[in-house]
Protein backbone atom coordinates (compact mmCIF):
# COMPACT_ATOMS: atom_id res chain seq x y z
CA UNK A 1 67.83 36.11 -62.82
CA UNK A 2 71.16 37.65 -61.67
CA UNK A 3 70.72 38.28 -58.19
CA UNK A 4 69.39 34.59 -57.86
CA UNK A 5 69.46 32.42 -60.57
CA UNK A 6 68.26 29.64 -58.42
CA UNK A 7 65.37 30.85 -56.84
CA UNK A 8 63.84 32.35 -59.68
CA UNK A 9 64.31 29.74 -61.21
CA UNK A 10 62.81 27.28 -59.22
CA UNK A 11 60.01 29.81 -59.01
CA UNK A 12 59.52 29.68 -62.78
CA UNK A 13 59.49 25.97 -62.57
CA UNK A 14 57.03 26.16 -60.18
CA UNK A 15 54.42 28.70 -61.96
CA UNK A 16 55.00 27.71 -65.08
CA UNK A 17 56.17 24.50 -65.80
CA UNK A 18 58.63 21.81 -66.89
CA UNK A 19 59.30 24.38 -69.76
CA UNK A 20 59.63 28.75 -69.67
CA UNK A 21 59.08 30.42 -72.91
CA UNK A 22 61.32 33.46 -72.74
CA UNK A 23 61.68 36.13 -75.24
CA UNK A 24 65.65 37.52 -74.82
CA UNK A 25 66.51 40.40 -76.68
CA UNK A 26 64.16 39.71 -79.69
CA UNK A 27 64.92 35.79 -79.27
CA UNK A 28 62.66 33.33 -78.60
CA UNK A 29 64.09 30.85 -76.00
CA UNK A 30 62.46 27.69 -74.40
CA UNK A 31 63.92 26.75 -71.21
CA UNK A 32 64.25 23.42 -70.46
CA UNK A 33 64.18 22.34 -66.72
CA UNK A 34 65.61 18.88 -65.04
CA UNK A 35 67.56 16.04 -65.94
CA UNK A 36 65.22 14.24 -68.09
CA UNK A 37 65.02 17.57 -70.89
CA UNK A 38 68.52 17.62 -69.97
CA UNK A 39 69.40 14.11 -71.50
CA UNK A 40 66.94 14.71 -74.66
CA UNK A 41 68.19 17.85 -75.53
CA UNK A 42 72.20 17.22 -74.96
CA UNK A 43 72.53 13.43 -75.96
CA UNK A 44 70.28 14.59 -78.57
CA UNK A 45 69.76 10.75 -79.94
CA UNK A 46 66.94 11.85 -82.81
CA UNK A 47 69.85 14.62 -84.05
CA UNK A 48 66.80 16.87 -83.80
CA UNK A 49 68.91 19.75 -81.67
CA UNK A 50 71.89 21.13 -83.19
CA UNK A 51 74.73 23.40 -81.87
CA UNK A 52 76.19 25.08 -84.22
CA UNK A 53 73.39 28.02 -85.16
CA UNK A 54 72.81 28.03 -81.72
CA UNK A 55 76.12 29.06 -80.27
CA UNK A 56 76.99 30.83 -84.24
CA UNK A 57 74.07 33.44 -82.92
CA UNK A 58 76.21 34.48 -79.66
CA UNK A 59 79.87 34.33 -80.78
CA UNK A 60 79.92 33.04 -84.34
CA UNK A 61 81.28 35.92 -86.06
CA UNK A 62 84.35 35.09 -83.25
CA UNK A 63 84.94 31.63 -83.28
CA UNK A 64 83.77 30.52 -86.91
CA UNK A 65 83.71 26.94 -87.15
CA UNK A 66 85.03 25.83 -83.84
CA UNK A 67 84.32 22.44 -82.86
CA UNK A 68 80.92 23.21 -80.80
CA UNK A 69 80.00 25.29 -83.82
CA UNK A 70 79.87 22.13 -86.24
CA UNK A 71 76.56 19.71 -85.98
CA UNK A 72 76.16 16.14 -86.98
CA UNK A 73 78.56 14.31 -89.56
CA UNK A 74 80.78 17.20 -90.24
CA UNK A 75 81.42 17.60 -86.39
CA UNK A 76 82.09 13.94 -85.95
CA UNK A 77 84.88 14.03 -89.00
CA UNK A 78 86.55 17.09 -87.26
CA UNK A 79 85.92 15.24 -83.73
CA UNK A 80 88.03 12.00 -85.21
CA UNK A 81 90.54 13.89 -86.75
CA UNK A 82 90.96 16.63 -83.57
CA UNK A 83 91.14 13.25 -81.01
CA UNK A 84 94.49 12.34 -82.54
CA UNK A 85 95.71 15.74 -80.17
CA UNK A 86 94.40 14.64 -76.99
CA UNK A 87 95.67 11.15 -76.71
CA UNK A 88 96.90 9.52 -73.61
CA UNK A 89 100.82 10.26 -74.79
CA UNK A 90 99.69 13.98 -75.97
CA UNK A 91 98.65 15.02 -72.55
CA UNK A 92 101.77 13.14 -71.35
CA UNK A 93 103.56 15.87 -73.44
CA UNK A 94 101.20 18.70 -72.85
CA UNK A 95 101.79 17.20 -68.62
CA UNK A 96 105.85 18.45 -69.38
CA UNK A 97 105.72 21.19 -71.31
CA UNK A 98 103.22 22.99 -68.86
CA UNK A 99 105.08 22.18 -65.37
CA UNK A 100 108.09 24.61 -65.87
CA UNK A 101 105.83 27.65 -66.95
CA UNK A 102 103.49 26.88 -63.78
CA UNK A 103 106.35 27.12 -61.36
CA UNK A 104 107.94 30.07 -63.01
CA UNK A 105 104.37 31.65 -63.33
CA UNK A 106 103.54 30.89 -59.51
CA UNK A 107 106.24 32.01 -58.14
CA UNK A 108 105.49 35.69 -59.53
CA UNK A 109 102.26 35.24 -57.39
CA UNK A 110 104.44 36.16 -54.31
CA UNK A 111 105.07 39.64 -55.18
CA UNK A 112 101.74 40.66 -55.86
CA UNK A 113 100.08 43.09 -53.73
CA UNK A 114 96.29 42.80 -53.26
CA UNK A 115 96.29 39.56 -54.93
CA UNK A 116 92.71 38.68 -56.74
CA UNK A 117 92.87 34.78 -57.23
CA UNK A 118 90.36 35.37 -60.60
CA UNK A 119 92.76 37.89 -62.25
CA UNK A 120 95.84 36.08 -61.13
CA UNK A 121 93.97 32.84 -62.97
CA UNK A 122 92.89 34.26 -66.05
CA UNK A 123 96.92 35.98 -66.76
CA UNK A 124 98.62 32.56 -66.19
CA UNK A 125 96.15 30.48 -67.98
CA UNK A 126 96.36 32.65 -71.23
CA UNK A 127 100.26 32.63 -70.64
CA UNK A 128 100.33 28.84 -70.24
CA UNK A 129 97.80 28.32 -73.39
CA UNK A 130 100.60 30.52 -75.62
CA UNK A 131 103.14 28.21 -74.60
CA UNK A 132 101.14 24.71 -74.22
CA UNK A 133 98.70 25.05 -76.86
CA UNK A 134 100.83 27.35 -79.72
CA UNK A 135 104.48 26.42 -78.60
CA UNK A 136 105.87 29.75 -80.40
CA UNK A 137 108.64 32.36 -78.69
CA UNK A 138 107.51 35.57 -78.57
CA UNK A 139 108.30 38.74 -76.91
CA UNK A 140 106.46 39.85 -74.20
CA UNK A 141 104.70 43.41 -76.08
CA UNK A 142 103.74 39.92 -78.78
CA UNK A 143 102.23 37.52 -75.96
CA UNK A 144 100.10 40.64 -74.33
CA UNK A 145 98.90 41.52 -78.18
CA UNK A 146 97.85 38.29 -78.44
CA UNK A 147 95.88 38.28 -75.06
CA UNK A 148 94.55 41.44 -75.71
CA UNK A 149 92.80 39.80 -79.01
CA UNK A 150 91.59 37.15 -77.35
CA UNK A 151 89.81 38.90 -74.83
CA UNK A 152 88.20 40.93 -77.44
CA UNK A 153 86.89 38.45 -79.24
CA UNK A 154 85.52 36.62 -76.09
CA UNK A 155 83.56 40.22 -75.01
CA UNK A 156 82.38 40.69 -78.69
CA UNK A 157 79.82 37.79 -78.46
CA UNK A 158 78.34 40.05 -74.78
CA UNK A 159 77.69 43.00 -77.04
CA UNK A 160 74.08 44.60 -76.67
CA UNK A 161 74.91 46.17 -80.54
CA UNK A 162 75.58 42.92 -82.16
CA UNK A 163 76.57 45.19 -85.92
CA UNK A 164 80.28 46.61 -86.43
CA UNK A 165 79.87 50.15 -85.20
CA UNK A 166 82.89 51.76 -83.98
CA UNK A 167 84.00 51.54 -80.62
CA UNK A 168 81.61 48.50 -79.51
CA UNK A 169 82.58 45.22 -78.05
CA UNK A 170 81.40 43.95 -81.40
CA UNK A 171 83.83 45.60 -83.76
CA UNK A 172 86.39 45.41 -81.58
CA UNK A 173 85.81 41.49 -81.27
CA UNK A 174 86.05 41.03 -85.73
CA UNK A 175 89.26 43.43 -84.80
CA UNK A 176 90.57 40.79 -82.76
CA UNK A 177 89.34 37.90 -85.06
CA UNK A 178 91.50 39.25 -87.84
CA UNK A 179 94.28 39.89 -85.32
CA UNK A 180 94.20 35.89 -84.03
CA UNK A 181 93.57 34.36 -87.75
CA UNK A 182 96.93 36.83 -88.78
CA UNK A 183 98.90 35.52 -86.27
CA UNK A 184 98.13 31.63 -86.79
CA UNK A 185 98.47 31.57 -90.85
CA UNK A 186 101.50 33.34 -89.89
CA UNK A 187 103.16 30.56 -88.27
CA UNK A 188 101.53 27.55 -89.76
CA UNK A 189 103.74 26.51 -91.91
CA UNK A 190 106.93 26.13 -89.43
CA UNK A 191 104.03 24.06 -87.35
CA UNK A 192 103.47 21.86 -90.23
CA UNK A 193 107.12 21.16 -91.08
CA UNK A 194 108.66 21.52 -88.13
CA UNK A 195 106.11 19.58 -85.48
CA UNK A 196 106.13 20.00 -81.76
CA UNK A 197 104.61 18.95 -78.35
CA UNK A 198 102.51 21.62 -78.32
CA UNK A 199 98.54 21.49 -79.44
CA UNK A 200 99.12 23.54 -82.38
CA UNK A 201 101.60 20.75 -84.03
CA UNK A 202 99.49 18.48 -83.11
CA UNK A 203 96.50 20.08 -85.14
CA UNK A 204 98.59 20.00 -87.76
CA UNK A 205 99.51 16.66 -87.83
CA UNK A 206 96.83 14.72 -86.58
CA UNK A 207 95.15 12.62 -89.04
CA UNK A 208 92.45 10.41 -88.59
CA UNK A 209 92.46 6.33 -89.31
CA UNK A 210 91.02 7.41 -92.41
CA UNK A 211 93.83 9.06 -93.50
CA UNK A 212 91.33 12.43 -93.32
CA UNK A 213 93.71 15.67 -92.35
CA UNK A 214 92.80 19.55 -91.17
CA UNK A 215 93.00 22.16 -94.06
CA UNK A 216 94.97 25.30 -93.13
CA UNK A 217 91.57 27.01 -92.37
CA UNK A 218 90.54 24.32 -89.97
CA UNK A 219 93.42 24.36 -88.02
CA UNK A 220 93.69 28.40 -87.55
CA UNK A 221 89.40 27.98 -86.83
CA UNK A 222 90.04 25.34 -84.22
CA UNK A 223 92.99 26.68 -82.60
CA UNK A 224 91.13 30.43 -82.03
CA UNK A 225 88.30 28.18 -80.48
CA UNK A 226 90.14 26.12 -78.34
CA UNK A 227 91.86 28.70 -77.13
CA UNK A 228 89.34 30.56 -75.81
CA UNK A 229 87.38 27.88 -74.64
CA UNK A 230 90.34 26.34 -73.09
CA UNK A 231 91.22 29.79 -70.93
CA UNK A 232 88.16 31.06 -69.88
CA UNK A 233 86.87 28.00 -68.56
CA UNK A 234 89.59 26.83 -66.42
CA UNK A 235 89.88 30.66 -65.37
CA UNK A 236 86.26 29.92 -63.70
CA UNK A 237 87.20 26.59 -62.87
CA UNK A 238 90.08 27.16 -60.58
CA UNK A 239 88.18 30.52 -59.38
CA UNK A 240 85.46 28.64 -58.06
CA UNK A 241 88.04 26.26 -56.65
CA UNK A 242 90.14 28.63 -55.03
CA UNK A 243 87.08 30.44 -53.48
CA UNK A 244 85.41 27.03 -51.74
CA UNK A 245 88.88 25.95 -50.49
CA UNK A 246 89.02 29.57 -48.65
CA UNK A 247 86.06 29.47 -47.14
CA UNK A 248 86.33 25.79 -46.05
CA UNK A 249 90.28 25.79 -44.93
CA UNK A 250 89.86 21.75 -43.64
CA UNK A 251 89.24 20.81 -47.69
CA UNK A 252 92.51 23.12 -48.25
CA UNK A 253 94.43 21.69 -45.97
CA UNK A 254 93.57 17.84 -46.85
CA UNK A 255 94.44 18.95 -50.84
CA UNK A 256 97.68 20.55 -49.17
CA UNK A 257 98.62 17.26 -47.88
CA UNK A 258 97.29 15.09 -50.60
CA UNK A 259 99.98 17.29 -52.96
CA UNK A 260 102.65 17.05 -50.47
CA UNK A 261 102.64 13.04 -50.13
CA UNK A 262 102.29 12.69 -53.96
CA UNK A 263 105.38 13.09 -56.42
CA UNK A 264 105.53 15.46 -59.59
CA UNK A 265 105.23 13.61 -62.21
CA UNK A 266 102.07 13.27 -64.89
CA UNK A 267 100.72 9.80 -62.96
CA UNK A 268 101.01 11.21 -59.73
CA UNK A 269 99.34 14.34 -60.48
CA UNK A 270 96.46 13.32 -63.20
CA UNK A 271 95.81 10.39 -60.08
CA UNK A 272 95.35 12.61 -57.56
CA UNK A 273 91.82 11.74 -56.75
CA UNK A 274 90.95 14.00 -54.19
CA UNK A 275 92.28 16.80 -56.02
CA UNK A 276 89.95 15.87 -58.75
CA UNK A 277 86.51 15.53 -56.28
CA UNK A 278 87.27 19.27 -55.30
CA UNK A 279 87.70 20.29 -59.06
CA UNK A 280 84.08 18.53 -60.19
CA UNK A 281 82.26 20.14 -56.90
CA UNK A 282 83.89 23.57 -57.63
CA UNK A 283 82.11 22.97 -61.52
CA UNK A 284 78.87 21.86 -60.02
CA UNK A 285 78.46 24.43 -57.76
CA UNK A 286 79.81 26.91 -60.16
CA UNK A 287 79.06 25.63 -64.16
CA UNK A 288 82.13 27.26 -65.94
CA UNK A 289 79.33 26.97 -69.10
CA UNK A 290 75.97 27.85 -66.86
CA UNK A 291 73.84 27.72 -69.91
CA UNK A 292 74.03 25.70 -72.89
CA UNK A 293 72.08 26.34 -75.87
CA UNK A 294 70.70 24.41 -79.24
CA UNK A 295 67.95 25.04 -82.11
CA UNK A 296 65.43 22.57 -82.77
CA UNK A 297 66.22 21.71 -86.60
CA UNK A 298 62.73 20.40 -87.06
CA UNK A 299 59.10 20.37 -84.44
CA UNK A 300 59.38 18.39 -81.41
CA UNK A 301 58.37 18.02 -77.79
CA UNK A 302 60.16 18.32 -74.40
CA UNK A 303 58.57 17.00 -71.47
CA UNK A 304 55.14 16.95 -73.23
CA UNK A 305 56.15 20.94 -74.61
CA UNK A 306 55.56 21.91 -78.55
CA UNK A 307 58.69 22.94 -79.43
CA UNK A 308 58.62 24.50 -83.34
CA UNK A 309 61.33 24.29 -85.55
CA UNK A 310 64.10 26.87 -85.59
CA UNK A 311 63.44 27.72 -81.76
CA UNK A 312 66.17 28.06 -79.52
CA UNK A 313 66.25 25.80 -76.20
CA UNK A 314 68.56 25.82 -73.66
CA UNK A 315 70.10 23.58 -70.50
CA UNK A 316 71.20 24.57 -67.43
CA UNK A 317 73.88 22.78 -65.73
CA UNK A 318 73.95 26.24 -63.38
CA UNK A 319 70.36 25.18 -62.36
CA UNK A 320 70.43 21.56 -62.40
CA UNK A 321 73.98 21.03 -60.57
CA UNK A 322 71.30 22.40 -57.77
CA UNK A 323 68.50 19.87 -57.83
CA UNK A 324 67.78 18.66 -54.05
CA UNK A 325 66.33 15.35 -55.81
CA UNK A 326 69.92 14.39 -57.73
CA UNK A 327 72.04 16.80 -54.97
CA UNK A 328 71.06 16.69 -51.58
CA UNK A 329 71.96 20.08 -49.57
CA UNK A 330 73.09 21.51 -52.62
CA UNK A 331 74.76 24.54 -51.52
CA UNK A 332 77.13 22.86 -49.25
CA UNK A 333 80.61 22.03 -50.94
CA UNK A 334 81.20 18.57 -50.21
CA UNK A 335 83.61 17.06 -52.73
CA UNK A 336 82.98 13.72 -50.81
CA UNK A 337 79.36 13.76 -53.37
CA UNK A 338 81.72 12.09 -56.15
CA UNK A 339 83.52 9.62 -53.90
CA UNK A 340 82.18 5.75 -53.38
CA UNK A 341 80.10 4.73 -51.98
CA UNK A 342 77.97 7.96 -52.67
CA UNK A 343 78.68 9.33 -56.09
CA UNK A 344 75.66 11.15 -56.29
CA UNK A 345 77.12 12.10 -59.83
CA UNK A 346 75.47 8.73 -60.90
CA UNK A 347 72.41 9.38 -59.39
CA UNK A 348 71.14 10.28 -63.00
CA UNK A 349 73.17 10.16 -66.74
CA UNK A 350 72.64 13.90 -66.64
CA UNK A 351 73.18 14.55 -62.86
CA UNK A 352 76.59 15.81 -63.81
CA UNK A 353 77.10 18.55 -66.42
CA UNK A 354 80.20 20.53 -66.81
CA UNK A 355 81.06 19.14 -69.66
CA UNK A 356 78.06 18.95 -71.48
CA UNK A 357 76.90 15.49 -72.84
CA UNK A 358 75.97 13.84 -76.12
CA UNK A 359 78.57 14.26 -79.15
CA UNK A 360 79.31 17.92 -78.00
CA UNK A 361 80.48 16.92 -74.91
CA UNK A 362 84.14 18.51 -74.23
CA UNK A 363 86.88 17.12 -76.45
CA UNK A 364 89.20 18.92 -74.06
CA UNK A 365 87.96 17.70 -70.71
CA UNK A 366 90.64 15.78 -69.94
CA UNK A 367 93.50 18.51 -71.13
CA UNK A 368 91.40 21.15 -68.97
CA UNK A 369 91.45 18.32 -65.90
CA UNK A 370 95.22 17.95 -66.15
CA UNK A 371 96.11 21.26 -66.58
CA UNK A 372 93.75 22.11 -63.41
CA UNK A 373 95.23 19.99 -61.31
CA UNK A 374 98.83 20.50 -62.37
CA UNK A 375 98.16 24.31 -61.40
CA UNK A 376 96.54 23.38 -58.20
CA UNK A 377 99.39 20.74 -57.66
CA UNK A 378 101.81 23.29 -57.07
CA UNK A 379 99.73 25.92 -56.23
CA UNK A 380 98.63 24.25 -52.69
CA UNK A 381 102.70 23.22 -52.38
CA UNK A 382 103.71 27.02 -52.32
CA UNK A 383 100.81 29.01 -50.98
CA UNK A 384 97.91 29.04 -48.60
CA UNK A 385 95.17 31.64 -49.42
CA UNK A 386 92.02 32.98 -47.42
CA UNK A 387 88.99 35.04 -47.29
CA UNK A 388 87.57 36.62 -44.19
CA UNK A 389 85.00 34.50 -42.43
CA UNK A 390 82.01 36.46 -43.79
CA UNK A 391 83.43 36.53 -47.14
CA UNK A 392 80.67 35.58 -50.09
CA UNK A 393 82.12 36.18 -53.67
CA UNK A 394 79.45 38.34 -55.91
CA UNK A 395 79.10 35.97 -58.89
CA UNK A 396 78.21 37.79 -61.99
CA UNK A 397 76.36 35.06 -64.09
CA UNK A 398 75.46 38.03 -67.15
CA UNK A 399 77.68 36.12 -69.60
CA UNK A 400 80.20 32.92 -68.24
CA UNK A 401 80.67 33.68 -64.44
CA UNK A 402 82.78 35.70 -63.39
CA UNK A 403 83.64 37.09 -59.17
CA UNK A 404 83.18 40.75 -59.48
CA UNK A 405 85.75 41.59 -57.16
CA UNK A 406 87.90 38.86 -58.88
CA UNK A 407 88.18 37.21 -55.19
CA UNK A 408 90.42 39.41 -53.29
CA UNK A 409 92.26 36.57 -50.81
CA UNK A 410 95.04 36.73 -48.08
CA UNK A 411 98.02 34.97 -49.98
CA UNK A 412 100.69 33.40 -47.82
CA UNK A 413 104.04 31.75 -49.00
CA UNK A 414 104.60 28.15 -47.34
């Protein structure tokens, strides 16, 4: 399973079925192959699959009651209320607050010796969520405790000893919980008198057409989710887009010019459609979330399957962004798959991923695409980056992916 998820995979499909009954430590898991189990499970339209004690199992303890950790009515009330932060004129403000800390940020870049693109990623994407997403000033020793908790509490839910015993990615991840929720009660009330640009204001003032508002729990429960699920998968987003424009320089140099020719500003970026065919065939050929996982809430059937109640199924974008029937050569990066006339994204309601689908699917999809881009913007405007010709990153697919050698590259200033 990690040295080719794909091939044993299709071998499992092929031996056993539409549907692999997998016991993972102690856990009974049915996986659910192709786009058809894919739609039934995710768009979920009997509300027979739910999220929340499905995701609660890996990194509940971490990330209590974040968005993807809610199911049915109460997720749709925190869904309404949580849309009035990523409007149209939000990301317009998220757009300008982010620019300045992307310059200063890449421009470090050039200084670096033995750059690796992953590591480089993951620094400036917790440094720009700090100052998009919390809008506070803090000192530097401040910003890297802060970091340091959050990558705690994103290793906790990987620990084989899921109990708090000393010294275990576990513990140390409720360390870091208490560490996060500290820091947010801290400042929440400046956020909610004061307001801001930033997405932490925002949670604090949004309010639904209702009139329905976050309590002070809500917001510091939301913000320690988005957080992390705002970092770590653009982090693998922009890896994976980094690697396939090193290894296929033309696609780099068309995005080069593509930035070059276009202005600065939030319209010219977000419509930057080229830009965004290279981000969504970076995801499908690397799923930021490979595996995405629910728990039947009462007996069903998947593609003719018993599945009992209280099992635990799961999706594969990973797997299913490479079906030859939906994605034709599926190993070749061709960002041209999601322009017209082909859009083999369309080629089923499920073909494309990423996201997830159904009421679950990313509230921050948009935010993650903008701030992707806006990186990349400038990114191709000051640099050009390579790999050796023979170069193939090792993908470590344990938890979210991850380049073991976090994609050493040859990084030129322009």
């Amino acid at each position: 399973m990690r040295r080719d998820p794909i091939g044993h995979n299709d071998y499992a499909r092929a031996k056993w079925g539409e549907v692999l009954k997998l016991n993972v430590f102690g856990t009974t898991l049915y996986a659910c192959y192709g786009m058809d189990a894919a739609e039934k499970i995710m768009i979920n339209r009997e509300r027979v699959f739910a999220s929340g004690p499905a995701w609660g199992h890996f990194i509940g303890p971490f990330f209590n009651r974040g968005l993807m950790l809610l199911d049915f009515d109460e997720h749709l009330q925190h869904k309404r209320v949580m849309q009035m932060a990523f409007t149209n004129d939000a990301m317009r403000r998220y757009h300008q607050v982010m620019v300045p800390h992307i310059r200063s940020g890449l421009e470090q870049w050039a200084d670096v010796k033995n750059p690796r693109m992953n590591e480089l990623f993951k620094k400036h994407t917790l440094d720009l969520a700090l100052e998009t997403f919390v809008g506070v000033d803090l000192p530097q020793h401040e910003q890297d405790r802060i970091n340091k908790a959050f990558i705690a509490a994103v290793r906790g839910g990987t620990s084989i000893i899921r109990a708090n015993v000393p010294g275990t990615p576990w513990a140390k991840g409720l360390a870091a919980r208490k560490v996060l929720e500290e820091f947010f009660y801290t400042h929440l009330p400046a956020k909610r008198r004061d307001g801001g640009d930033d997405l932490f204001a925002q949670l604090c003032l949004a309010e639904s057409e209702e009139g329905e508002r976050f309590t002070d729990e809500d917001i510091v429960n939301h913000m320690i989710f988005l957080l992390m699920a705002a970092h770590d998968t653009s982090t693998i987003t922009m890896s994976s887009m980094a690697y396939h424009l090193a290894k296929y320089p033309e696609w780099q140099e068309k995005a080069r010019e593509a930035a070059l020719a276009s202005g600065d500003d939030y319209d010219s970026v977000v419509g930057n459609e080229l830009l965004e065919r290279i981000m969504k065939e970076s995801m499908r050929l690397c799923s930021p979330v490979p595996s995405l996982p629910r728990v039947a809430t009462r007996e069903t059937s998947i593609n003719g399957y018993r599945i009992p109640e209280g099992a635990f199924v799961t999706v594969s974008p990973y797997y299913n962004h490479h079906d030859p029937q939906y994605w034709p050569d599926p190993f070749h990066f061709d960002p041209d798959r999601f322009a017209e006339p082909r859009r083999e994204d369309h080629s089923h309601r499920m073909a494309f991923q990423a996201f997830g689908g159904g009421v679950h699917k990313c509230i921050g999809m948009y935010f993650a695409g903008v701030q992707v881009r806006s990186i990349f913007h400038e990114l191709l405007r000051t640099y050009r980056w390579s790999v050796p010709s023979d170069y193939t990153w090792p993908l470590d697919l344990v938890a979210l992916p991850f380049p073991r050698d976090r994609l050493p590259v040859t990084l030129e200033r322009i």
